[in-house]
C-alpha atoms as a PDB file:
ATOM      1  CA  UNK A   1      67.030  16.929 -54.857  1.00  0.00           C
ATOM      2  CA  UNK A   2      64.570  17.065 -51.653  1.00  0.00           C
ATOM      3  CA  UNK A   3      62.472  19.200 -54.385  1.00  0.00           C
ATOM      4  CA  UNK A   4      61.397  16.732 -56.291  1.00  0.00           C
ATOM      5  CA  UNK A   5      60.505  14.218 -54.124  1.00  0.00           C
ATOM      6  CA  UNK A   6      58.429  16.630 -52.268  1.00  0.00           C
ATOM      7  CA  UNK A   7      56.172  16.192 -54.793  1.00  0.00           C
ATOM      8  CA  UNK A   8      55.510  12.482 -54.133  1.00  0.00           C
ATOM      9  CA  UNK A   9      55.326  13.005 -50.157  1.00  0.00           C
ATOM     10  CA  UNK A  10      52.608  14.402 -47.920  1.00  0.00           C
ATOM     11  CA  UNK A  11      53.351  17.128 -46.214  1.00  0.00           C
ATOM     12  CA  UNK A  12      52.821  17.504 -42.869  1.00  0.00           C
ATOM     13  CA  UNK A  13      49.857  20.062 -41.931  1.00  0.00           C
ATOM     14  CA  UNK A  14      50.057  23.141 -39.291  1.00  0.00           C
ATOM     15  CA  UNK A  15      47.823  22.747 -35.836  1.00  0.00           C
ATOM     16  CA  UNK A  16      46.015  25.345 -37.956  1.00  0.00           C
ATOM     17  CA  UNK A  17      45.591  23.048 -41.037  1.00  0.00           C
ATOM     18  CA  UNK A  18      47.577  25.102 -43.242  1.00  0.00           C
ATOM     19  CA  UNK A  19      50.465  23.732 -44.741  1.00  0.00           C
ATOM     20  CA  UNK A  20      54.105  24.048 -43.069  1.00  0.00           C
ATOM     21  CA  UNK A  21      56.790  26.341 -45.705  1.00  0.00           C
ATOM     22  CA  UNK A  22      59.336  24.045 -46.031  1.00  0.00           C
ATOM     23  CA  UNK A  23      63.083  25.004 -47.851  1.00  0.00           C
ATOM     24  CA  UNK A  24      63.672  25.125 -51.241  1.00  0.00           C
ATOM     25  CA  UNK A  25      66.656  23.408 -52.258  1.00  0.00           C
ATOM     26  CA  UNK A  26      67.991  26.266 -54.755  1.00  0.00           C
ATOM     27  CA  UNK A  27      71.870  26.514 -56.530  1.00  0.00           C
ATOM     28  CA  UNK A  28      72.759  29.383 -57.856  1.00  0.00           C
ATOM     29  CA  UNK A  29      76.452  30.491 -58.363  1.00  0.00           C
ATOM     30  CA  UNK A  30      77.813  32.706 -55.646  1.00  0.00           C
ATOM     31  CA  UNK A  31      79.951  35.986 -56.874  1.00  0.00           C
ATOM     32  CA  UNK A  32      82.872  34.158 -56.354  1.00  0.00           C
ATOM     33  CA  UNK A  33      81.778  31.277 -58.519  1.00  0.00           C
ATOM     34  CA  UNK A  34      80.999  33.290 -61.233  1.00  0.00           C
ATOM     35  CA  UNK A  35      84.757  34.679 -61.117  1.00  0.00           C
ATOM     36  CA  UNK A  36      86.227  31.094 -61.538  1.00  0.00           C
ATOM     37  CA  UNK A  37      83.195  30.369 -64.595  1.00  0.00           C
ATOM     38  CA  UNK A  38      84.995  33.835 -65.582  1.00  0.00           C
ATOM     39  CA  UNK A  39      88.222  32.710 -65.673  1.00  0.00           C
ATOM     40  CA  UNK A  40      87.846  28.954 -66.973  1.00  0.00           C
ATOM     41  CA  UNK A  41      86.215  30.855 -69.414  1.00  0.00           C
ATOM     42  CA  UNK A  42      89.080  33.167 -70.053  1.00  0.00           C
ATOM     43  CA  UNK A  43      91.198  30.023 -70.039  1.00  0.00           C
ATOM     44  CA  UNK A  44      89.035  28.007 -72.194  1.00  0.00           C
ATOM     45  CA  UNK A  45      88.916  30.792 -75.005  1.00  0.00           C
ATOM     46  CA  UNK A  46      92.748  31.378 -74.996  1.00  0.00           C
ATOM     47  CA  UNK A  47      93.448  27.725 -75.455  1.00  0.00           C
ATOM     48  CA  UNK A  48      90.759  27.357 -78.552  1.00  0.00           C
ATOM     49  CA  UNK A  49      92.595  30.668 -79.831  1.00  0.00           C
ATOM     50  CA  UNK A  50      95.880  28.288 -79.746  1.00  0.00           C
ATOM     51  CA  UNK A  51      95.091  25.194 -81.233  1.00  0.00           C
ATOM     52  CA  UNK A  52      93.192  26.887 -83.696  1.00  0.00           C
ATOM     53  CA  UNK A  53      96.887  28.929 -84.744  1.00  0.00           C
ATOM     54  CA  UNK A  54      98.223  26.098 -84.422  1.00  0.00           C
ATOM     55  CA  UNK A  55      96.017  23.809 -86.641  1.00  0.00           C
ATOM     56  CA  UNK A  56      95.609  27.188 -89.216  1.00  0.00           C
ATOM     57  CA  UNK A  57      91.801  26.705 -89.833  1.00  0.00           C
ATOM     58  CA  UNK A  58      88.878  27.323 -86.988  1.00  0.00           C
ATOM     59  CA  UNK A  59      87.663  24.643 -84.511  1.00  0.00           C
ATOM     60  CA  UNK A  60      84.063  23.460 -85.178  1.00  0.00           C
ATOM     61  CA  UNK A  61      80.743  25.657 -83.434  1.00  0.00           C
ATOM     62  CA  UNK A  62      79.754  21.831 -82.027  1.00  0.00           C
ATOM     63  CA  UNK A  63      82.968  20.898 -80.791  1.00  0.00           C
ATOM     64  CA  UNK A  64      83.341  23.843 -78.391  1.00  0.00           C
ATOM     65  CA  UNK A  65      79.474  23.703 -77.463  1.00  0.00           C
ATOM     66  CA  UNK A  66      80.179  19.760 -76.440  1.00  0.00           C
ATOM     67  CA  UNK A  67      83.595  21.271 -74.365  1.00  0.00           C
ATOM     68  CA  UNK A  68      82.268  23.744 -72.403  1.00  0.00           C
ATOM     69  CA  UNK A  69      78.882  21.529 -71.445  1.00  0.00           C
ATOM     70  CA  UNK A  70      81.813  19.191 -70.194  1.00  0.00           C
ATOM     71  CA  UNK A  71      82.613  22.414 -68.618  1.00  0.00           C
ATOM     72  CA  UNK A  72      79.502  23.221 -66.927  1.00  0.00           C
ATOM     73  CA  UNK A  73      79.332  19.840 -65.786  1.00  0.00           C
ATOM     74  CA  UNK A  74      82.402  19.620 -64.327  1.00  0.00           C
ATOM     75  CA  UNK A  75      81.986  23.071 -62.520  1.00  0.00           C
ATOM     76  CA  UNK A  76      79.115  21.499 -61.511  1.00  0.00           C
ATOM     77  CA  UNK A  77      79.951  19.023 -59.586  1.00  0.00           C
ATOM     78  CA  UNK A  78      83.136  21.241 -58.752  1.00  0.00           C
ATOM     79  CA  UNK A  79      80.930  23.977 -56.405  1.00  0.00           C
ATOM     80  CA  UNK A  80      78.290  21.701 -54.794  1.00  0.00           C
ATOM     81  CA  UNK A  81      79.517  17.915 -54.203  1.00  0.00           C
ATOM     82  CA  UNK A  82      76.605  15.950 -54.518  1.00  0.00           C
ATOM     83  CA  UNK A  83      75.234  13.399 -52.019  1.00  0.00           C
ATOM     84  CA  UNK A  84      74.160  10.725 -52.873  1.00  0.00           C
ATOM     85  CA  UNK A  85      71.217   8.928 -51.120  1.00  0.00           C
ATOM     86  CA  UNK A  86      71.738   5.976 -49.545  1.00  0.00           C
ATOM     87  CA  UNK A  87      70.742   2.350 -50.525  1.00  0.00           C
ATOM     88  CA  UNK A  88      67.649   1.177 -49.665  1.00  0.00           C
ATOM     89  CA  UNK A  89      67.347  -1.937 -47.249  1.00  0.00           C
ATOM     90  CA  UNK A  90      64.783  -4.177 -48.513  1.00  0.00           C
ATOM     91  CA  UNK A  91      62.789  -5.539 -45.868  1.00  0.00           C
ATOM     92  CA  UNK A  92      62.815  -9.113 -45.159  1.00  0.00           C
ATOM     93  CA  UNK A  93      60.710 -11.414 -47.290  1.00  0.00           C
ATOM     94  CA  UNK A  94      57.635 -13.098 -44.919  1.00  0.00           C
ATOM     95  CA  UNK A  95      58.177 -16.923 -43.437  1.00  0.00           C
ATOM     96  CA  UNK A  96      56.540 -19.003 -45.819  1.00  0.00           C
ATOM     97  CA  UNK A  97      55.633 -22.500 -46.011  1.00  0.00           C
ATOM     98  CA  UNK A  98      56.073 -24.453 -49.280  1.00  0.00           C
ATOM     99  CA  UNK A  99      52.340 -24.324 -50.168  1.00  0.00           C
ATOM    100  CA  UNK A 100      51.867 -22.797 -52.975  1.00  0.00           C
ATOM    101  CA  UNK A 101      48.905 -20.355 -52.270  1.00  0.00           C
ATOM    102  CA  UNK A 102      51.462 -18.910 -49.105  1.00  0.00           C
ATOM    103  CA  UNK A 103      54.520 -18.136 -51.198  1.00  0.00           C
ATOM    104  CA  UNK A 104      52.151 -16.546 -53.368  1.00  0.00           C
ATOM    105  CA  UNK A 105      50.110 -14.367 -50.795  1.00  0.00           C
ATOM    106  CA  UNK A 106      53.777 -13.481 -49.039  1.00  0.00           C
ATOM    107  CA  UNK A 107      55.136 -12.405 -52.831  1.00  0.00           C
ATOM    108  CA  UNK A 108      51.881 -10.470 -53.285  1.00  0.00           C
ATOM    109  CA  UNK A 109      52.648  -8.945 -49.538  1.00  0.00           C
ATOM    110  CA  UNK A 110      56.089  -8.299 -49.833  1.00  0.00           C
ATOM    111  CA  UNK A 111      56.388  -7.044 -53.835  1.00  0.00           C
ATOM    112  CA  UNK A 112      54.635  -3.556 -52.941  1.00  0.00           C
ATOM    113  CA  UNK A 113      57.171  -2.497 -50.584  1.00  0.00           C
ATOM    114  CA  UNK A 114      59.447  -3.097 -52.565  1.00  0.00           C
ATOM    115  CA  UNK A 115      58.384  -1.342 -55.392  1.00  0.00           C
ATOM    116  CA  UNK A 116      57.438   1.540 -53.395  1.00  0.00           C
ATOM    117  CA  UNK A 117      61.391   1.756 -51.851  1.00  0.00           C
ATOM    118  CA  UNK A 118      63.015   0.968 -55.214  1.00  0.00           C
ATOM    119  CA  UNK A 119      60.730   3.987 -56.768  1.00  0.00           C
ATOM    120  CA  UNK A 120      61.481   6.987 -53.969  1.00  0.00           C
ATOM    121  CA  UNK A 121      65.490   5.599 -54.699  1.00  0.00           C
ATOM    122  CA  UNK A 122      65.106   6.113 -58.460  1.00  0.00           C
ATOM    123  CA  UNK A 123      63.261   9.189 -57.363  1.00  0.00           C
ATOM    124  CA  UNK A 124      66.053  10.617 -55.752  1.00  0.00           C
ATOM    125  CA  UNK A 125      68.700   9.781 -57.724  1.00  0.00           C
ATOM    126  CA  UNK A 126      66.173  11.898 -60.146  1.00  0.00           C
ATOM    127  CA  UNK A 127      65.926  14.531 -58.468  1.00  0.00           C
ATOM    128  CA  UNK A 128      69.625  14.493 -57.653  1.00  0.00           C
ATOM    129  CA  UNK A 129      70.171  15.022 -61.699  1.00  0.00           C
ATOM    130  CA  UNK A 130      67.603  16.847 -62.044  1.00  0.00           C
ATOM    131  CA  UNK A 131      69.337  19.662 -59.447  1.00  0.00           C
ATOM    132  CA  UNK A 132      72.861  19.109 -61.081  1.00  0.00           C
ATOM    133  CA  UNK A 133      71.463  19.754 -64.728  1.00  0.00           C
ATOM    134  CA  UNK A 134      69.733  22.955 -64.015  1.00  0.00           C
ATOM    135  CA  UNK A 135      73.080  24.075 -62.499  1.00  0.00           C
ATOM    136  CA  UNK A 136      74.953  22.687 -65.255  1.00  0.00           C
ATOM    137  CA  UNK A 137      72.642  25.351 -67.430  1.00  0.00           C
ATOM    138  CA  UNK A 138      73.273  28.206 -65.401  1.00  0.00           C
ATOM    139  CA  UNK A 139      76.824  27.955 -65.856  1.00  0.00           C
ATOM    140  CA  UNK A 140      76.657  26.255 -69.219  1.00  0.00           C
ATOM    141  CA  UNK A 141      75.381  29.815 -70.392  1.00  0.00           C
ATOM    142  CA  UNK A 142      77.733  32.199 -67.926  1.00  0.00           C
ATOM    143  CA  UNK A 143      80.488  30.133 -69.932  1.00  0.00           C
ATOM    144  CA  UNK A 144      78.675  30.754 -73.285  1.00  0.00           C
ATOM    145  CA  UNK A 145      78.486  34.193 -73.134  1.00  0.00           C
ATOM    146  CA  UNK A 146      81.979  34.530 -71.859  1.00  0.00           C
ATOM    147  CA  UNK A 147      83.711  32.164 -74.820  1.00  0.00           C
ATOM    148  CA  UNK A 148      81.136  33.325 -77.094  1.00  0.00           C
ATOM    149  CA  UNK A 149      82.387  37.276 -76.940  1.00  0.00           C
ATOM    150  CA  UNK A 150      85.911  36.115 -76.331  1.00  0.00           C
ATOM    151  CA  UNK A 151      86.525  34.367 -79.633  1.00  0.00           C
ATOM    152  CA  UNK A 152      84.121  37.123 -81.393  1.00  0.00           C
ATOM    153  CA  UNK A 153      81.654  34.690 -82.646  1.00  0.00           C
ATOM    154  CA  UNK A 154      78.723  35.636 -83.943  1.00  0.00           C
ATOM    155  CA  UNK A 155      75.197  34.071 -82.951  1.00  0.00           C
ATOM    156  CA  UNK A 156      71.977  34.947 -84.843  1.00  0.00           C
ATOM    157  CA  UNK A 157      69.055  33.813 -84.709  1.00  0.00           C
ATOM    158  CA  UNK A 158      66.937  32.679 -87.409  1.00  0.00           C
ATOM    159  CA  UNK A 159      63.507  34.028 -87.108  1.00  0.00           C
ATOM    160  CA  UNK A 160      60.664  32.374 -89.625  1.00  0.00           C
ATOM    161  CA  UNK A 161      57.760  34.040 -90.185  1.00  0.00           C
ATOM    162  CA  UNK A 162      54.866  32.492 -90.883  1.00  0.00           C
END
């Protein structure tokens, strides 16, 4: 999350003018995350086994892609709560008098910082996504593999040559 909006903000320089390392905010499953993808996997590919007995034809390829991205989601959100950032507090609008040319100059004052707190919120909430999505991925394809070899589905890929 803190990532992204690095980008955007200045970062502070060193008495020696270089710039200070700062933290990268990473998320990567731990071991024992990948044993619960394992086993919601494991779970996930016995209970697509069953309903597909019990319905007596096979599910559809986009049905269980759009499950286990639920999945990954889910899992998600599951091993690293997000935090949300809080609301911005606008700052109070200027005293103005009912001229015309003051309400004006006070809009004209006040409508930057506005804009500029509104866009580092959207900005986080971004980044906040942004972090949560990449996850998603990592575990979207853990559980791929894993459901993928477990109902013995085949994937190929169709090369073109040109």
């Amino acid at each position: 999350m803190r990532a992204f909006l690095r980008l955007f903000t200045p970062r502070p320089a060193s008495p020696q003018g270089e710039r200070i390392k700062e933290e990268r905010l990473e998320m990567s499953p731990t071991p024992e995350q990948i044993v619960i993808i394992g086993f919601v996997a494991s779970l996930f590919v016995q209970a697509v086994k069953m309903v597909a007995t019990a319905l007596n034809k096979p599910i559809n390829r986009k049905a269980i892609t759009w499950v286990m991205v639920v999945i990954s989601v889910i899992l998600a959100l599951v091993f690293s709560i997000p935090v949300f950032p809080a609301l911005p507090v606008l700052p109070a609008a200027p005293p103005v008098t009912g001229e015309p040319f003051d309400v004006t100059l006070a809009i004209l004052a006040w409508l930057p910082i506005v804009i500029e707190i509104g866009f580092k919120f959207v900005c986080s909430i971004l980044a906040l996504i942004t972090a949560y999505a990449g996850f998603a991925a990592v575990i979207y394809n853990l559980v791929f593999e894993k459901v993928y070899q477990g109902l013995e589905l085949k994937i190929t890929k169709a090369i073109s040559k040109k």
